[in-house]
N, C-alpha and C. Protein backbone atom coordinates (compact mmCIF):
# COMPACT_ATOMS: atom_id res chain seq x y z
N UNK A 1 6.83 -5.24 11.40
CA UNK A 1 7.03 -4.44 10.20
C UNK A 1 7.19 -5.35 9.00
N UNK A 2 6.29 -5.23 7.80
CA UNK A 2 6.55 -5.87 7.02
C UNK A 2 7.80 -5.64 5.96
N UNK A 3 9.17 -5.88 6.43
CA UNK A 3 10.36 -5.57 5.26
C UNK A 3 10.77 -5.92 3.86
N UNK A 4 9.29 -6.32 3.38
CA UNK A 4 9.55 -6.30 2.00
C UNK A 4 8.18 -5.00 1.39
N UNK A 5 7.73 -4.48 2.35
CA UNK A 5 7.25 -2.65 1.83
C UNK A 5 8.42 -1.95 1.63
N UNK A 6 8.34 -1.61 0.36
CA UNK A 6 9.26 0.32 0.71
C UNK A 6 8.37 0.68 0.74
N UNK A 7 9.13 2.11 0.93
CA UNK A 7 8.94 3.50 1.17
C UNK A 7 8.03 4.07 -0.09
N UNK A 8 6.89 4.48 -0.26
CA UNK A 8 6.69 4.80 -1.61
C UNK A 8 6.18 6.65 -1.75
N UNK A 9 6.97 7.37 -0.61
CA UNK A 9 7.09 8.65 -0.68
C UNK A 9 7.85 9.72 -1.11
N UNK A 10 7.94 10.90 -1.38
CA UNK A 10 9.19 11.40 -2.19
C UNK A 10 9.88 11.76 -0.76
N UNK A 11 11.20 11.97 -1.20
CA UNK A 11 11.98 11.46 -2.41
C UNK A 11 12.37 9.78 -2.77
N UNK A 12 11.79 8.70 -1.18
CA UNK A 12 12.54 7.76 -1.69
C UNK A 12 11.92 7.14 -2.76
N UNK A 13 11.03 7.34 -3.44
CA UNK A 13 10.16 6.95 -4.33
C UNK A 13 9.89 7.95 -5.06
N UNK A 14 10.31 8.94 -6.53
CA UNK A 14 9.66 9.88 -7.01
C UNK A 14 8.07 9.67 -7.43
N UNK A 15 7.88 8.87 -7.81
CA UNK A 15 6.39 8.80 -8.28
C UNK A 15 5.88 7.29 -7.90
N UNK A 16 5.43 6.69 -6.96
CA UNK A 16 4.70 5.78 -6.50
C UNK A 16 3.29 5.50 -7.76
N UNK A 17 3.25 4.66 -8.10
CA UNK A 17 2.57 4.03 -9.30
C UNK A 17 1.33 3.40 -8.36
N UNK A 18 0.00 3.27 -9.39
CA UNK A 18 -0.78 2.21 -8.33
C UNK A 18 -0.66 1.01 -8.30
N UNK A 19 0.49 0.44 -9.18
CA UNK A 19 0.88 -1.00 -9.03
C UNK A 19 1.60 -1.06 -7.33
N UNK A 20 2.93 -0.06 -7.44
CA UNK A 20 3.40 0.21 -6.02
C UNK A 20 2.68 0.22 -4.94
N UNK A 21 1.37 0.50 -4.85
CA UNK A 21 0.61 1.02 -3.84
C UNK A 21 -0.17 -0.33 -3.43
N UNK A 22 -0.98 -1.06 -4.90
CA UNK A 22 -1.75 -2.27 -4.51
C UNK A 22 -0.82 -3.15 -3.79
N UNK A 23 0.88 -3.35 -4.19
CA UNK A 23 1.49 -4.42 -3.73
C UNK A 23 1.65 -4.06 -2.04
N UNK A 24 1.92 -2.67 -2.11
CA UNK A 24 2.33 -2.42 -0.50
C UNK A 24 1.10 -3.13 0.42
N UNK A 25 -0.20 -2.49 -0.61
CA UNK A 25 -1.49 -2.91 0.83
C UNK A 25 -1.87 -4.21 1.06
N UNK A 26 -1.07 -5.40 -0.88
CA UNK A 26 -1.08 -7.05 -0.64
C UNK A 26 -0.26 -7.22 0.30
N UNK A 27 1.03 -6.64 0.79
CA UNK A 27 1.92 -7.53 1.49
C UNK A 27 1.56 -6.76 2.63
N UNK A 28 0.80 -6.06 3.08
CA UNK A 28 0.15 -5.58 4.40
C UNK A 28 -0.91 -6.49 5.09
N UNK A 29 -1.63 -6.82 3.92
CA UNK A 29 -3.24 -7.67 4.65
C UNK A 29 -2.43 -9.61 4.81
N UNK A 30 -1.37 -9.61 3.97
CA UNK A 30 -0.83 -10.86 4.11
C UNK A 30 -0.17 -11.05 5.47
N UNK A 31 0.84 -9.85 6.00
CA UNK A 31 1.17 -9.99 7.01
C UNK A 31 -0.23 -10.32 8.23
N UNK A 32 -0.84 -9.03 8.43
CA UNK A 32 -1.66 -9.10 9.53
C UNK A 32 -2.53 -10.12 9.55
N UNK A 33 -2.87 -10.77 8.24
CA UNK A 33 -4.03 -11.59 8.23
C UNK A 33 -2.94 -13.01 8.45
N UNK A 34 -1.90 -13.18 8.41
CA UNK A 34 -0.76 -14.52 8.70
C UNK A 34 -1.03 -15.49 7.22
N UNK A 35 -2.01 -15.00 5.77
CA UNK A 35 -2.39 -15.68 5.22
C UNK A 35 -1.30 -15.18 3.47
N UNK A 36 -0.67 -15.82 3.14
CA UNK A 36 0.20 -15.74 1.65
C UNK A 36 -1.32 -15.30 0.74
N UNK A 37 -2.00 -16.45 0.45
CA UNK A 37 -3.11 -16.75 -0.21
C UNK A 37 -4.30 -17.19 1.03
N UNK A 38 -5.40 -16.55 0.76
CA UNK A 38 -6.31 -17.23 1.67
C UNK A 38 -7.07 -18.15 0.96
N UNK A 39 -7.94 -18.60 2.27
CA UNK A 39 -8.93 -19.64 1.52
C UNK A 39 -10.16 -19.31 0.81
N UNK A 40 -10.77 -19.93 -0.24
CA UNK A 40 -11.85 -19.33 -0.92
C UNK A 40 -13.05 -18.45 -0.11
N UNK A 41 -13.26 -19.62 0.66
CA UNK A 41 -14.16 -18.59 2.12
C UNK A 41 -13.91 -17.56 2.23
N UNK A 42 -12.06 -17.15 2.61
CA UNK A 42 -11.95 -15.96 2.94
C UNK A 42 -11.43 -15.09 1.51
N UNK A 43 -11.90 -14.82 0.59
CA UNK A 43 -11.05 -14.15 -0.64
C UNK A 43 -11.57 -12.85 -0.44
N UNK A 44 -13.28 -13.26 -0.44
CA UNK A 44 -13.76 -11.70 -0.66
C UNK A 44 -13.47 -11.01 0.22
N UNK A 45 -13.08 -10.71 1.61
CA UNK A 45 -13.26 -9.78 2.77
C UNK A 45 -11.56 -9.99 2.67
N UNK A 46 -10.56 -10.75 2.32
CA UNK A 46 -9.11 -10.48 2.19
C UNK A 46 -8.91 -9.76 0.94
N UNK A 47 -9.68 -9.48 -0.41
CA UNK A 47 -9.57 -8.72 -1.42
C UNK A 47 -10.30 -6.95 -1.18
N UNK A 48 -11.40 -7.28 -0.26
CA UNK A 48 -11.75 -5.83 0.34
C UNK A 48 -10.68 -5.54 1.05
N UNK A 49 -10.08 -5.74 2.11
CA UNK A 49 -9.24 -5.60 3.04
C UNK A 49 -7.78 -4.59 2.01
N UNK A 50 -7.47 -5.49 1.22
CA UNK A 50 -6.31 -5.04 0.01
C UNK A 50 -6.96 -3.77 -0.21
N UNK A 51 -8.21 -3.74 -1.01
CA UNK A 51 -8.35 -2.30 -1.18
C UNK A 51 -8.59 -1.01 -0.61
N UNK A 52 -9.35 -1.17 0.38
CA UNK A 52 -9.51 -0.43 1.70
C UNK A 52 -7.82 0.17 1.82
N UNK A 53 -6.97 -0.83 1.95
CA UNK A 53 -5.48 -0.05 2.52
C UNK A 53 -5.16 0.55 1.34
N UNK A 54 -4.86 -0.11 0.08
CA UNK A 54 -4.53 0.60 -0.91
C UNK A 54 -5.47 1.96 -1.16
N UNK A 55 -6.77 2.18 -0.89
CA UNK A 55 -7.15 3.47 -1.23
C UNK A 55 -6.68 4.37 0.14
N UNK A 56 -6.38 3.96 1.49
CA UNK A 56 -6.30 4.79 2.52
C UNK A 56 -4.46 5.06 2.21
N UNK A 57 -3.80 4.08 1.75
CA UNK A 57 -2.55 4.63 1.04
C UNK A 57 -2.18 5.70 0.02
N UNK A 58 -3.34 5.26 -0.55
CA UNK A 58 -3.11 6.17 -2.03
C UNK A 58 -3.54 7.43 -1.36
N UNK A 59 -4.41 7.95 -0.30
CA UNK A 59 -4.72 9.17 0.08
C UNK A 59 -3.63 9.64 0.50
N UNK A 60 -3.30 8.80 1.32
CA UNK A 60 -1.82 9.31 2.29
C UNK A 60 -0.76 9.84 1.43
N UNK A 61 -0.31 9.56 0.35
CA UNK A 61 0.62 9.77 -0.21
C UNK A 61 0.14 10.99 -0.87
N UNK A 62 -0.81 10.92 -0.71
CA UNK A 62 -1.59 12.45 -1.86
C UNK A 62 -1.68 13.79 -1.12
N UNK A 63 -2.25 13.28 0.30
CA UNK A 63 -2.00 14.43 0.94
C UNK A 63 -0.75 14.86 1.70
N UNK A 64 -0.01 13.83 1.97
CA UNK A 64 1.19 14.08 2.33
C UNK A 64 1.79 15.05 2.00
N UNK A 65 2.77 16.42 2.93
CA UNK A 65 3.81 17.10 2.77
C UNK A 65 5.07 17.02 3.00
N UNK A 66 6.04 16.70 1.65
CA UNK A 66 7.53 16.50 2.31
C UNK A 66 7.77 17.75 2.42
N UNK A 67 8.61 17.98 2.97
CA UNK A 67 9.22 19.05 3.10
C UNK A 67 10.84 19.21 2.42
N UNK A 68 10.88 19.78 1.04
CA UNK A 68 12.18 19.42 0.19
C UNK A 68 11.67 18.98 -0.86
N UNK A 69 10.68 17.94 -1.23
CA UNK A 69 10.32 17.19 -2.17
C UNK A 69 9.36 18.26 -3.26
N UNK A 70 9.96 17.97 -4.42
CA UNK A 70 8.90 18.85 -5.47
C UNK A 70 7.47 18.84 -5.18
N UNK A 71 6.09 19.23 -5.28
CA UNK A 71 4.88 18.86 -5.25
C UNK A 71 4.91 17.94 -6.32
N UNK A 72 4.02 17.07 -6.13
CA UNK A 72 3.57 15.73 -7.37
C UNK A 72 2.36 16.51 -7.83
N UNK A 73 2.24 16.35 -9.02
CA UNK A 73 1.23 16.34 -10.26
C UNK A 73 0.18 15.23 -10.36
């Protein structure tokens, strides 16, 4: 588990930003990939990788239902 992600769902997060979202999916591909910074070789397919999660995040949070939590706008 990477423990420097929060939570970026309501309520523990009222409004998750896409800054919130890109950092969650950087410190995601950093973990799994074991790489802080990669090497030039690897930038492009570790910068796809970032976005791929960040857009499959940003869905998640969109379609997500709390149950309690206001609907987001």
């Amino acid at each position: 588990m990477c423990r420097s992600i929060k939570t970026l769902r309501p309520p523990a997060t009222p409004e998750a930003t896409e800054d919130d979202v890109r950092a969650a999916a950087l410190q995601y591909v950093r973990k799994v990939s074991g790489f802080r910074a990669p090497a030039a070789h690897n930038q492009a397919v570790f910068d796809e990788a970032v976005d791929a999660v960040a857009k499959a995040t940003a869905r998640l949070l969109d379609e997500l239902v709390v149950r309690g939590a206001s609907a987001r706008t």
